[in-house]
Protein backbone atom coordinates (compact mmCIF):
# COMPACT_ATOMS: atom_id res chain seq x y z
CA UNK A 1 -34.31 319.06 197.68
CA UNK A 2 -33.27 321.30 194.79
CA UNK A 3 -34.00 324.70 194.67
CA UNK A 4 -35.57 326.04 191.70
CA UNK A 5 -33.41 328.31 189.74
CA UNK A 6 -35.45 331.93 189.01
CA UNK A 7 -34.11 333.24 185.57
CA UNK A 8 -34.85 337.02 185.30
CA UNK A 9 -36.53 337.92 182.17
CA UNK A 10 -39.91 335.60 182.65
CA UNK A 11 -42.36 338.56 181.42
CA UNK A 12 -41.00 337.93 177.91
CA UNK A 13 -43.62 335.76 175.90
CA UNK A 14 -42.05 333.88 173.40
CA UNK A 15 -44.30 332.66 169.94
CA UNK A 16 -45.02 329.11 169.78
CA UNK A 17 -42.68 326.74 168.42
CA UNK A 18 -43.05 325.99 164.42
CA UNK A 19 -43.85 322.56 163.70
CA UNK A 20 -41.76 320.40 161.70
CA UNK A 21 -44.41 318.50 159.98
CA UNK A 22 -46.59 318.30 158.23
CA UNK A 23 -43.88 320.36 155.70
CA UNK A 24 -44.06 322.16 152.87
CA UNK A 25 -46.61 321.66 150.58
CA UNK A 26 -44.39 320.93 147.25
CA UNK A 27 -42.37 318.28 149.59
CA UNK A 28 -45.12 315.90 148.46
CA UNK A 29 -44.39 316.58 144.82
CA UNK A 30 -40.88 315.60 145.45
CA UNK A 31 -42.04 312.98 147.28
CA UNK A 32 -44.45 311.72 144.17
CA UNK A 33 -41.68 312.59 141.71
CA UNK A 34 -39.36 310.43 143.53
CA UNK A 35 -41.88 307.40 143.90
CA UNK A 36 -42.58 307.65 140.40
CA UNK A 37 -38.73 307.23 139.26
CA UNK A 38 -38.29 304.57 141.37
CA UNK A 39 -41.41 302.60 139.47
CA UNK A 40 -40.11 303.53 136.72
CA UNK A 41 -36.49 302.61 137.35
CA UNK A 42 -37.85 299.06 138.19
CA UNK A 43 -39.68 298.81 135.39
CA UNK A 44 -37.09 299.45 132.66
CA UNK A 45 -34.89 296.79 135.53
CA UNK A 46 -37.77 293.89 134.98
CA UNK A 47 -37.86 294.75 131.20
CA UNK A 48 -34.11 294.12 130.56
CA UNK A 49 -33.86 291.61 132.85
CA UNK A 50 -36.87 289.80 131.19
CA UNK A 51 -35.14 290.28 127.83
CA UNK A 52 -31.72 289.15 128.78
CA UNK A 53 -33.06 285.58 130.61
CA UNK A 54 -31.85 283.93 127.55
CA UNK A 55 -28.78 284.39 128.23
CA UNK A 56 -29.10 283.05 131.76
CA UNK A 57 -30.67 279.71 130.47
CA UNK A 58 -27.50 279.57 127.90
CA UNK A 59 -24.86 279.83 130.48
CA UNK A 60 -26.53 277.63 132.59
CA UNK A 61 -26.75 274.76 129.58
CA UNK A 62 -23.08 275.52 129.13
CA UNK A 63 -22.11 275.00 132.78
CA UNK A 64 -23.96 272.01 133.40
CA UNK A 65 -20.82 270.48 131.41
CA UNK A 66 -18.61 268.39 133.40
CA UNK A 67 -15.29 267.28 132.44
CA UNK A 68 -15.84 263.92 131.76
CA UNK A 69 -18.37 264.98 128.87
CA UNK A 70 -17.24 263.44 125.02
CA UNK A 71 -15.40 266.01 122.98
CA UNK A 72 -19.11 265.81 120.67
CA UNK A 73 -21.29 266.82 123.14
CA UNK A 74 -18.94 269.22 124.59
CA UNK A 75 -19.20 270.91 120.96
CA UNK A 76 -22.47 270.70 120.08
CA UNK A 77 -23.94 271.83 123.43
CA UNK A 78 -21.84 275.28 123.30
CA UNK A 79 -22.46 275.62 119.17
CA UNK A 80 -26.01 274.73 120.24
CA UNK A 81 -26.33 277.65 122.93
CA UNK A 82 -24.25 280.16 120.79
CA UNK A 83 -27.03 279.43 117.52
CA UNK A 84 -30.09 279.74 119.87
CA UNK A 85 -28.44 282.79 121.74
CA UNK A 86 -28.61 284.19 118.05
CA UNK A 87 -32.18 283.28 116.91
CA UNK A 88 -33.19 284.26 120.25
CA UNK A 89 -31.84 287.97 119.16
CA UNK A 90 -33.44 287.76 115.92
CA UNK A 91 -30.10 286.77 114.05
CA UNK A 92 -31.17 283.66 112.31
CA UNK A 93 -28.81 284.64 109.18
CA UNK A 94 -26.22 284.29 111.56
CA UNK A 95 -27.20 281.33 112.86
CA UNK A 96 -27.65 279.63 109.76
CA UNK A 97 -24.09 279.98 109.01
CA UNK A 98 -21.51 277.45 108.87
CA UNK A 99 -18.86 277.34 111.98
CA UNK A 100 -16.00 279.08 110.21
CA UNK A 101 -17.81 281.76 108.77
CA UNK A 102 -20.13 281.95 111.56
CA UNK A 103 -17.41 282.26 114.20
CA UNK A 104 -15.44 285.50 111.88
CA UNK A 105 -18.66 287.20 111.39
CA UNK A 106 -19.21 287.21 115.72
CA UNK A 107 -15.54 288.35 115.76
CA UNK A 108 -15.29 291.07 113.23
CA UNK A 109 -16.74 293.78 115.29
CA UNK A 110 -15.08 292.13 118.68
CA UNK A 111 -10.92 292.23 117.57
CA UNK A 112 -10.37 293.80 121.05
CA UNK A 113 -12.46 290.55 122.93
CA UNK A 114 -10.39 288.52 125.46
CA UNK A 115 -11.28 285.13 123.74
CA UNK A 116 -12.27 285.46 119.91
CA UNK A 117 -14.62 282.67 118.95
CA UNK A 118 -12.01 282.48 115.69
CA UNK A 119 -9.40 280.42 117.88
CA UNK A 120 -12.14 277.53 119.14
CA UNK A 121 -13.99 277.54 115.55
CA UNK A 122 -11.25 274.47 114.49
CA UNK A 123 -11.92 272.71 117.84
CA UNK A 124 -15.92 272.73 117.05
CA UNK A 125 -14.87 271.47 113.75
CA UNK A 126 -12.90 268.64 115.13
CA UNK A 127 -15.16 268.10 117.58
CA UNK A 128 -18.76 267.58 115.74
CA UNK A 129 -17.45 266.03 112.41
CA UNK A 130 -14.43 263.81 113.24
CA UNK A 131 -15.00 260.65 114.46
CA UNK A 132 -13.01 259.42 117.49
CA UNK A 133 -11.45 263.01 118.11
CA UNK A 134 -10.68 263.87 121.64
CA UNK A 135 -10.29 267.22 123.59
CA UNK A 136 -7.43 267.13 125.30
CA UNK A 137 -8.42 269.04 128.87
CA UNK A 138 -6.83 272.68 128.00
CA UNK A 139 -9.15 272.54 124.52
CA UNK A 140 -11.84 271.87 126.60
CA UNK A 141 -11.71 274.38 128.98
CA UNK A 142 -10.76 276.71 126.11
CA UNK A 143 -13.78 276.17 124.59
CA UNK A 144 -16.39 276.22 127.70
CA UNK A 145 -14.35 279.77 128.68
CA UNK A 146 -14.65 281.40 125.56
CA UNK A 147 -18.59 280.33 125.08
CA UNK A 148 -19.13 281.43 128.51
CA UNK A 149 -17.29 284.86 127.66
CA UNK A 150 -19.32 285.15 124.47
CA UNK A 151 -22.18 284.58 125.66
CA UNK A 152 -22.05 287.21 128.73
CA UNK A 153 -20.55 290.05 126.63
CA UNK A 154 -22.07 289.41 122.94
CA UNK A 155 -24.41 292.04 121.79
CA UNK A 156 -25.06 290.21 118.22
């Protein structure tokens, strides 16, 4: 069948092969190092994410809205989330505040924010204490946008 090939040489003897495991012995204290940044990477993960639900459960009350929603409720559910987002952060000065003041005291740090609470503050106002007032649909999604943006990117 096929003939075997003779290679000249054969006396040498050759050592045996190193193995490539088990390695090193301070591989496993990269290995542990690693394992334990990872735990704690998750950790400090849980922690924030923990401490940030309230946000979550705010944006969700906000987007439960639907369009056919009253003008009131429209306003009072997104002052309501925007006041508990702040006594959730410890900020119940803040909270306490009337609208006007309440919205240029959130906006006097933000003047670079996309949607300043200061141009719906009027539209709450309308919206909680007039009787009869109605949204017209460009107020309303006005107002759900700029509680949804405030309440993602606010750091009260």
């Amino acid at each position: 069948m096929n003939p075997k090939i003779e290679l000249p040489n054969t006396a040498y003897i050759l050592p045996d092969p190193i193995a490539m495991w088990p390695p090193v012995w301070w591989f496993w204290l990269i290995v542990a190092g690693l394992i334990v940044c990872l735990i704690a990477l998750s950790r400090v993960w849980i922690r924030r994410h923990i401490k940030r639900r309230y946000r979550t459960d705010a944006l969700t009350l906000v987007k439960a809205l639907h369009s056919n929603q009253t003008s009131k409720d429209l306003c009072s559910t997104c002052l309501e989330a925007i006041r508990r987002t702040l006594l959730t952060e410890g900020k119940s000065d803040l909270a306490s505040l009337p609208i006007d003041s309440l919205c240029q005291q959130l906006d006097q740090d933000k003047a670079h924010h996309k949607y300043p609470l200061v141009n719906i503050s009027s539209l709450l106002n309308e919206g909680l204490y007039r009787p009869g007032v109605q949204l017209t649909s460009d107020q309303h999604e006005q107002v759900l946008r700029t509680t949804q943006h405030w309440l993602r990117r606010h750091h009260a």
